[in-house]
Protein backbone atom coordinates (compact mmCIF):
# COMPACT_ATOMS: atom_id res chain seq x y z
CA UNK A 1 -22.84 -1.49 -3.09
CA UNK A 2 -21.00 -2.68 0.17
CA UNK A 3 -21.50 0.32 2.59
CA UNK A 4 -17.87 0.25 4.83
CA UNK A 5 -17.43 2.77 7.66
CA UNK A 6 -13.37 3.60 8.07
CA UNK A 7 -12.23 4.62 11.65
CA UNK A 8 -9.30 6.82 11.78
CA UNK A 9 -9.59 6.66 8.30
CA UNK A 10 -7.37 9.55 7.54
CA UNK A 11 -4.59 8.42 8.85
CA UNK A 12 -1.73 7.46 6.86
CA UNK A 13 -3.32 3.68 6.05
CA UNK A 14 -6.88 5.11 5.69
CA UNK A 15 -5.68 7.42 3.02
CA UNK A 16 -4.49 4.00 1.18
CA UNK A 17 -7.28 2.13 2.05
CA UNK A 18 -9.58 4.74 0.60
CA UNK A 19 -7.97 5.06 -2.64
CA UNK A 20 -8.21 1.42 -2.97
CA UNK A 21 -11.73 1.43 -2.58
CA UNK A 22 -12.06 4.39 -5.39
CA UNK A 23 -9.92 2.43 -7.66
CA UNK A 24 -12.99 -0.22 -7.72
CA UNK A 25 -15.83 1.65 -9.39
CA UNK A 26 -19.83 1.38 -8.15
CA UNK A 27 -18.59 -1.36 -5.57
CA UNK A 28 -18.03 0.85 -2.25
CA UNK A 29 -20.02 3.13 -0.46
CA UNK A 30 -17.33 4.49 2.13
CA UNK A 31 -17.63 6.49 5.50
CA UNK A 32 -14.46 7.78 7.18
CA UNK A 33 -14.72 9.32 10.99
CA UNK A 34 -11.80 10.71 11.95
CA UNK A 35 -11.10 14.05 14.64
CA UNK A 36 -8.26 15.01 12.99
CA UNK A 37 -5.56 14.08 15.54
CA UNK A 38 -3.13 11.61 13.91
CA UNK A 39 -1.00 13.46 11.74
CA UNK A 40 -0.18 17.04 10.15
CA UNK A 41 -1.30 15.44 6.93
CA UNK A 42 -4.67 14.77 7.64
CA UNK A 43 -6.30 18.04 7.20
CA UNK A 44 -5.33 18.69 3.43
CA UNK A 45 -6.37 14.82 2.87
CA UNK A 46 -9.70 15.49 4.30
CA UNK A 47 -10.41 18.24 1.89
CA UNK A 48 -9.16 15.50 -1.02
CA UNK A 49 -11.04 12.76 -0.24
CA UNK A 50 -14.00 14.14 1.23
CA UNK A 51 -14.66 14.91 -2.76
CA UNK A 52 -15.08 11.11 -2.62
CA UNK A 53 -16.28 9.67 0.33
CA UNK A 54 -18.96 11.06 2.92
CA UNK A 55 -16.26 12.33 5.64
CA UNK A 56 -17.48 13.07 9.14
CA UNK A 57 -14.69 15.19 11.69
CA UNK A 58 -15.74 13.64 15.09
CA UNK A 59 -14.07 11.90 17.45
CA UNK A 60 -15.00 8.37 16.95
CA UNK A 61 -16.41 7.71 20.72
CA UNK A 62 -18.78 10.10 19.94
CA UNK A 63 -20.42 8.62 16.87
CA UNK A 64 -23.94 7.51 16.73
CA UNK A 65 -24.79 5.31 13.55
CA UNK A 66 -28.43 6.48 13.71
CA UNK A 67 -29.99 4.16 11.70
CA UNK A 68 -27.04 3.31 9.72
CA UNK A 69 -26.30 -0.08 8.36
CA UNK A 70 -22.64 -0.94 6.92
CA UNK A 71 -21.13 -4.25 5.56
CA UNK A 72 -17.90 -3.94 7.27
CA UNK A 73 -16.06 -1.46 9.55
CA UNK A 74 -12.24 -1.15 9.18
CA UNK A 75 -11.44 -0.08 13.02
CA UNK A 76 -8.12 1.69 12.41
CA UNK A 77 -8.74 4.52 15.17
CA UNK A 78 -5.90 4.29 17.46
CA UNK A 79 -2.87 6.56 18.71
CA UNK A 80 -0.04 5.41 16.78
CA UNK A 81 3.97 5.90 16.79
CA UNK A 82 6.53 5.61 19.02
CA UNK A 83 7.00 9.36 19.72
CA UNK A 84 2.87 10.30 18.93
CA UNK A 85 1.87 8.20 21.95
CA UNK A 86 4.38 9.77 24.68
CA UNK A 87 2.52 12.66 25.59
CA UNK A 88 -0.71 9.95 26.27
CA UNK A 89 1.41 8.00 28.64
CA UNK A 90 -0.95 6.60 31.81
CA UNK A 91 -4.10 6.65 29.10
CA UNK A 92 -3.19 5.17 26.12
CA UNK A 93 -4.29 1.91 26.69
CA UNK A 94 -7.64 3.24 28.30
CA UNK A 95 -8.11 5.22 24.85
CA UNK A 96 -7.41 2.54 22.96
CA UNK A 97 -9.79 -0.26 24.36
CA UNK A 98 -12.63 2.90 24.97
CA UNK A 99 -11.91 2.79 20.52
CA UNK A 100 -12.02 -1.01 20.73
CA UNK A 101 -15.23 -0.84 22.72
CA UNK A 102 -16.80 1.56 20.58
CA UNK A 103 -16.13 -0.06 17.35
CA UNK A 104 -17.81 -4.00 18.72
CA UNK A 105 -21.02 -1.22 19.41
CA UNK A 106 -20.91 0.03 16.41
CA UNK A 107 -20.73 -2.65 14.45
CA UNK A 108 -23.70 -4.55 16.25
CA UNK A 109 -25.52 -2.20 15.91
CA UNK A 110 -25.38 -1.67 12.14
CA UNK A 111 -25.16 -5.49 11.77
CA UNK A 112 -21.49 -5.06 10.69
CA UNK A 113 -18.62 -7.13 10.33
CA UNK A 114 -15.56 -5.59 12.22
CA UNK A 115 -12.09 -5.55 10.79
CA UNK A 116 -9.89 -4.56 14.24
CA UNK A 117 -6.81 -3.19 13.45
CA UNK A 118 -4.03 -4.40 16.17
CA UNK A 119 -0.23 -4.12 16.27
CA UNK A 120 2.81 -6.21 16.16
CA UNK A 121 4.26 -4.53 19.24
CA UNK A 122 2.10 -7.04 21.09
CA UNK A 123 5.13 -9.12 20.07
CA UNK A 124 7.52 -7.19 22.39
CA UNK A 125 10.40 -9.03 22.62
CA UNK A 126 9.23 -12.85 21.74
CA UNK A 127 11.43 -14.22 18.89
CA UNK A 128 8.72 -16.25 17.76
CA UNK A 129 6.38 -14.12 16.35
CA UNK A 130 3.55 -16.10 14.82
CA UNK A 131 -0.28 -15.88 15.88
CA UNK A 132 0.08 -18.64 18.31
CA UNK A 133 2.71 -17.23 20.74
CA UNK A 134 2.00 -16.76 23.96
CA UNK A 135 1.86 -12.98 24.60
CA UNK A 136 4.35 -11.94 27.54
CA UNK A 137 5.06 -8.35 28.44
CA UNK A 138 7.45 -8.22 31.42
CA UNK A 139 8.36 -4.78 31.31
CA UNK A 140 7.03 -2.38 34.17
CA UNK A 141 6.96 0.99 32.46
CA UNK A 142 7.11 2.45 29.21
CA UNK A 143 4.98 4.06 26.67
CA UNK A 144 5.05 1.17 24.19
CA UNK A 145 4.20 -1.59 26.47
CA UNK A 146 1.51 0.48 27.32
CA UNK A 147 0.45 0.80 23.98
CA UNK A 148 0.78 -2.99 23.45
CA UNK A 149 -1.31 -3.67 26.48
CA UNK A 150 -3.89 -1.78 24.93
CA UNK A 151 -3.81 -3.45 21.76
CA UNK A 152 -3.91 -6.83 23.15
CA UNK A 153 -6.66 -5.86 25.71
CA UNK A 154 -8.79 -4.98 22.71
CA UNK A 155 -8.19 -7.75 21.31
CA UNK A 156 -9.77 -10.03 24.06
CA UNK A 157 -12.47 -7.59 24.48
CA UNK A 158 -13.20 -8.21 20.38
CA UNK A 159 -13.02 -11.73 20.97
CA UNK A 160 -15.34 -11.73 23.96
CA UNK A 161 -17.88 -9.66 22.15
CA UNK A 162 -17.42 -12.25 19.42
CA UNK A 163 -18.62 -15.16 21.79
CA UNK A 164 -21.12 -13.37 24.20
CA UNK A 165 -22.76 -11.25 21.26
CA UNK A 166 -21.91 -13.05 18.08
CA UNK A 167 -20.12 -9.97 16.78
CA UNK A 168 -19.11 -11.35 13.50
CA UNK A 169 -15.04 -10.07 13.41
CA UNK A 170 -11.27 -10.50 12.76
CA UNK A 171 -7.92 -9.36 13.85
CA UNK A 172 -4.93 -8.56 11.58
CA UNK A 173 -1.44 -7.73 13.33
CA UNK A 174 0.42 -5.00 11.21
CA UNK A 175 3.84 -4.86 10.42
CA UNK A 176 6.41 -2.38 9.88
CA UNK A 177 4.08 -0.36 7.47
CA UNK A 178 5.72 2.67 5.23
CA UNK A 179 4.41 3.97 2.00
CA UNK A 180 3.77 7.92 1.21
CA UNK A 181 2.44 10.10 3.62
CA UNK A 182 3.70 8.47 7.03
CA UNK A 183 4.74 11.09 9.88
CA UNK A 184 8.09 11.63 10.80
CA UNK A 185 6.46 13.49 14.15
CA UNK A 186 4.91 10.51 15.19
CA UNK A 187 8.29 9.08 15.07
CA UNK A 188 8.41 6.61 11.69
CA UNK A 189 11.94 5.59 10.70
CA UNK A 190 11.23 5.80 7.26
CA UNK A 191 10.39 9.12 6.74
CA UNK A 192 12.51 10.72 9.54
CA UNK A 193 15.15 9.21 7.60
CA UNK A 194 13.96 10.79 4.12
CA UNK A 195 13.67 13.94 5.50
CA UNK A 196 17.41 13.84 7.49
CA UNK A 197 18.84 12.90 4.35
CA UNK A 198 16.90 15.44 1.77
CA UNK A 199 17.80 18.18 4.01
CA UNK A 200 21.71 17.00 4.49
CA UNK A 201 20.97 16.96 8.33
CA UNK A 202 22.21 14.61 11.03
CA UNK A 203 20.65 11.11 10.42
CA UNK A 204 19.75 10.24 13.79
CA UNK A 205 20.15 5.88 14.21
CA UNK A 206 18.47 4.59 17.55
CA UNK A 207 20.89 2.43 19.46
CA UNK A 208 23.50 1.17 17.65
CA UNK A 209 21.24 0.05 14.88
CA UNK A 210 21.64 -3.69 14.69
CA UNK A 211 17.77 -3.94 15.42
CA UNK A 212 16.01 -5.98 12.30
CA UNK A 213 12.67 -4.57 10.48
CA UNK A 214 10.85 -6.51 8.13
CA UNK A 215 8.61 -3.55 6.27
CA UNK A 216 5.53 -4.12 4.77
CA UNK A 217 4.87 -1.68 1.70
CA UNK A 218 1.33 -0.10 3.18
CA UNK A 219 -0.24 -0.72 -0.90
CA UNK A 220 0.69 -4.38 0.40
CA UNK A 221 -1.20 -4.03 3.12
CA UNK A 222 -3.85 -3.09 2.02
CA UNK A 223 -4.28 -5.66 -0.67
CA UNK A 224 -4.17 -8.28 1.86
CA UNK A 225 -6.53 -6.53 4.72
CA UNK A 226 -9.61 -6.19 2.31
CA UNK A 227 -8.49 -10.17 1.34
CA UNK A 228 -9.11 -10.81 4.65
CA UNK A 229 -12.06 -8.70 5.69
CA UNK A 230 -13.86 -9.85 2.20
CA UNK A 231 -12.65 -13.43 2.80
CA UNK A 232 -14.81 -16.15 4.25
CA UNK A 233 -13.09 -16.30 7.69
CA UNK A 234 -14.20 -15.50 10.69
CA UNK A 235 -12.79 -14.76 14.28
CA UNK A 236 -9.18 -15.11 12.45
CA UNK A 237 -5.88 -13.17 14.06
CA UNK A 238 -3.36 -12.59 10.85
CA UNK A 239 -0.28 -11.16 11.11
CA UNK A 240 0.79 -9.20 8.03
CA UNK A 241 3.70 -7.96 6.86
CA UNK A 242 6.74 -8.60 4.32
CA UNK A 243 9.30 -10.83 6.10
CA UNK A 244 11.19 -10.77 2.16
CA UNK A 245 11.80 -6.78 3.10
CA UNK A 246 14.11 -7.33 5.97
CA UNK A 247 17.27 -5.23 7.50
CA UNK A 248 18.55 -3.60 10.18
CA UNK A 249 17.84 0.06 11.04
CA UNK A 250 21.52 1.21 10.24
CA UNK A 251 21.62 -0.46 6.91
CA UNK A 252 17.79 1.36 6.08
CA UNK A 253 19.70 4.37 6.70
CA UNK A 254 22.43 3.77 4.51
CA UNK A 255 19.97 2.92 1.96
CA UNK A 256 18.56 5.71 1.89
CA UNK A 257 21.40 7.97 2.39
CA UNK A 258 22.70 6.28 -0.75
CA UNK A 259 19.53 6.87 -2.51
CA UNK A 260 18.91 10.51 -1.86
CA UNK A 261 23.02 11.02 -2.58
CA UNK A 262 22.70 13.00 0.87
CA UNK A 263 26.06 14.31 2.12
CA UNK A 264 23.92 14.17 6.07
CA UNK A 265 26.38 12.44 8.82
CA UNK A 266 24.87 9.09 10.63
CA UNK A 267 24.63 9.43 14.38
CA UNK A 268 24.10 6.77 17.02
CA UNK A 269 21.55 8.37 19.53
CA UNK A 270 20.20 7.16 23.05
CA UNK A 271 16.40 8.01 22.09
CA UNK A 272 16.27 7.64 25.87
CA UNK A 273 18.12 10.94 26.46
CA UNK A 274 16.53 12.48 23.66
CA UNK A 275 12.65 11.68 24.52
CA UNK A 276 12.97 10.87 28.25
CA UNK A 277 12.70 7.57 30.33
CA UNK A 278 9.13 6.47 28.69
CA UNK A 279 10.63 5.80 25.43
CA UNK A 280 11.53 2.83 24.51
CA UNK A 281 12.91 1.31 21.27
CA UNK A 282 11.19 -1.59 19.78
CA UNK A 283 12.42 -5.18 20.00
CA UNK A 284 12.95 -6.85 16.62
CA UNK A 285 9.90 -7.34 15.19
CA UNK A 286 10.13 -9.48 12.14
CA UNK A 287 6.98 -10.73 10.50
CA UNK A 288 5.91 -14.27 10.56
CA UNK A 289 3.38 -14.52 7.60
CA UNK A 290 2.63 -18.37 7.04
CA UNK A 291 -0.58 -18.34 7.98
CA UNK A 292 -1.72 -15.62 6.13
CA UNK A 293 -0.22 -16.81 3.29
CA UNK A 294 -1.53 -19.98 3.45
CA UNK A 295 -5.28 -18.54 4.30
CA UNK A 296 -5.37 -15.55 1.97
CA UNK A 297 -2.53 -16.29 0.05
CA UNK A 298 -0.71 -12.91 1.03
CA UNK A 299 2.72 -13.13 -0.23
CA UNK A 300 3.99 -10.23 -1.48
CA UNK A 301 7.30 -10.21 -2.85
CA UNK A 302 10.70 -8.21 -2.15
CA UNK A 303 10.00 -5.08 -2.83
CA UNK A 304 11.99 -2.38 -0.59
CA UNK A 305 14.02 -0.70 -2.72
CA UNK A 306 11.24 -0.49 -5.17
CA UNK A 307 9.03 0.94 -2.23
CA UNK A 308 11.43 3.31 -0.92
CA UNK A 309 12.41 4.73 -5.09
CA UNK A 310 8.31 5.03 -4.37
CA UNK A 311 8.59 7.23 -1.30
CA UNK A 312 11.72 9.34 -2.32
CA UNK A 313 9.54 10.18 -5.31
CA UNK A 314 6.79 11.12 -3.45
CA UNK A 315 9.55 13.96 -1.10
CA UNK A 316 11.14 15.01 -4.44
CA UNK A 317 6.87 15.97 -5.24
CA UNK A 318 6.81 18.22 -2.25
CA UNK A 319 9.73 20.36 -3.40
């Protein structure tokens, strides 16, 4: 069986991740470490997977393999969302390259091949997002850019460890992920929007919501990333995501106004004034998927209103 130790792995694309695995009978052997920090749905999914999966509450920095050997580790510890990483301002990008750090350790020492987990905000503001561009953040404060800092910073460190230890590895960039189970706390659009508009409350829009998202279905996602991670390449960056699935933020919440028949009001908001002067709302971050098309043949098709009929079903399941 092919041992595979998840990071973070109950987070919301752990929980998908792992019930891809279980789909696949006698094929996985799966580890999740995860402290429990990410989201107000990870306790309950502990309990439900940990039926499955051996599931170990730690904080991932203080893991010790003892002895342990995996095939892969999916390094998806990170703080995450654009409101969950405001109260980390000054150490988020420390945390996240300590994670980055501790993951090339890990997986040299159980002979591993490591699947790091970055982030399209790396991107910022560039309009041409493919794997190529050169990376320029020219913005002096702000939780995000910190958060991008730190992703990139891991990055080089993976890549490094890749050259000066032979740390067998490679990088995918995530894109505008949604799918059941996201946080509206952490501050996802899609579900903050589900949950305005299935409780007839104010549907808050960022700006004056002319900024473009291409989502990425997370089931998508996850498809693709074990493609990759099982795939013959090596010390390969990927972005993925679903450039097909693209809009602007005001039209996603029309959409789903329209879909939940919500009688909620839309409201243009400063998230500035709402969340204070470390905010700051995304550039457009539209996914540029060629070459992971043309190297794991990820394509997946148009599929947002399917995903978000998906999602809605999933709220209408909590009632």
């Amino acid at each position: 069986m092919r041992k595979v130790l998840i990071t973070g792995g109950l987070g919301f694309i752990g929980r998908h991740l792992i019930r891809h695995f279980l789909t696949v009978p006698n094929k996985y052997q799966l580890t999740v470490i995860d402290d429990l920090s990410g989201s107000e749905l990870i306790a309950s999914a502990a309990t439900e997977i940990g039926k499955n999966v051996e599931v170990i509450i730690e904080n991932f920095l203080q893991f010790e393999p003892e002895g342990r050997k995996f095939d892969d580790v999916y390094h998806l510890a990170s703080p995450v969302g654009a409101i969950g990483i405001l109260a980390k301002s000054g150490k988020i990008a420390k945390q996240i390259v300590d994670l980055a750090e501790k993951a090339t350790e890990v997986a040299l020492k159980c002979q591993a091949r490591l699947m790091y987990t970055s982030s399209s905000e790396i991107y910022y503001a560039s309009p041409n997002q493919h794997e190529e561009t050169e990376i320029t953040l020219n913005v002096h404060h702000g939780a995000r850019i910190e958060y991008a800092i730190g992703k990139y910073a891991g990055e080089v460190l993976v890549r490094n460890m890749g050259i000066s230890k032979n740390l067998d590895f490679n990088i995918c960039r995530p894109f505008n992920l949604i799918g059941e189970e996201q946080s509206s706390k952490l501050g996802f659009v899609v579900p903050r929007f589900f949950e305005a508009c299935l409780s007839n409350s104010t549907l808050e829009v960022f700006g004056d919501g002319t900024q473009e998202r291409s989502f990425c279905d997370v089931k998508d996602f996850v498809l693709a990333l074990v493609a990759f991670q099982e795939s013959s390449l090596s010390g390969e960056t990927l972005n993925i995501g679903n450039l097909h699935n693209r809009t602007t933020i005001l039209a996603l919440a029309e959409k789903i106004k329209l879909l939940t028949q919500s009688q909620s009001s839309i409201k243009f908001v400063d998230p500035m004034k709402k969340y204070g002067n470390l905010y700051m709302e995304g550039g457009e971050k539209l996914a540029n998927t060629v070459k992971a098309h043309q190297l794991i043949g990820h394509s997946p098709p148009a599929n947002l209103t399917e995903t978000l009929d998906r999602i809605h079903s999933y709220y209408l399941g909590l009632r």
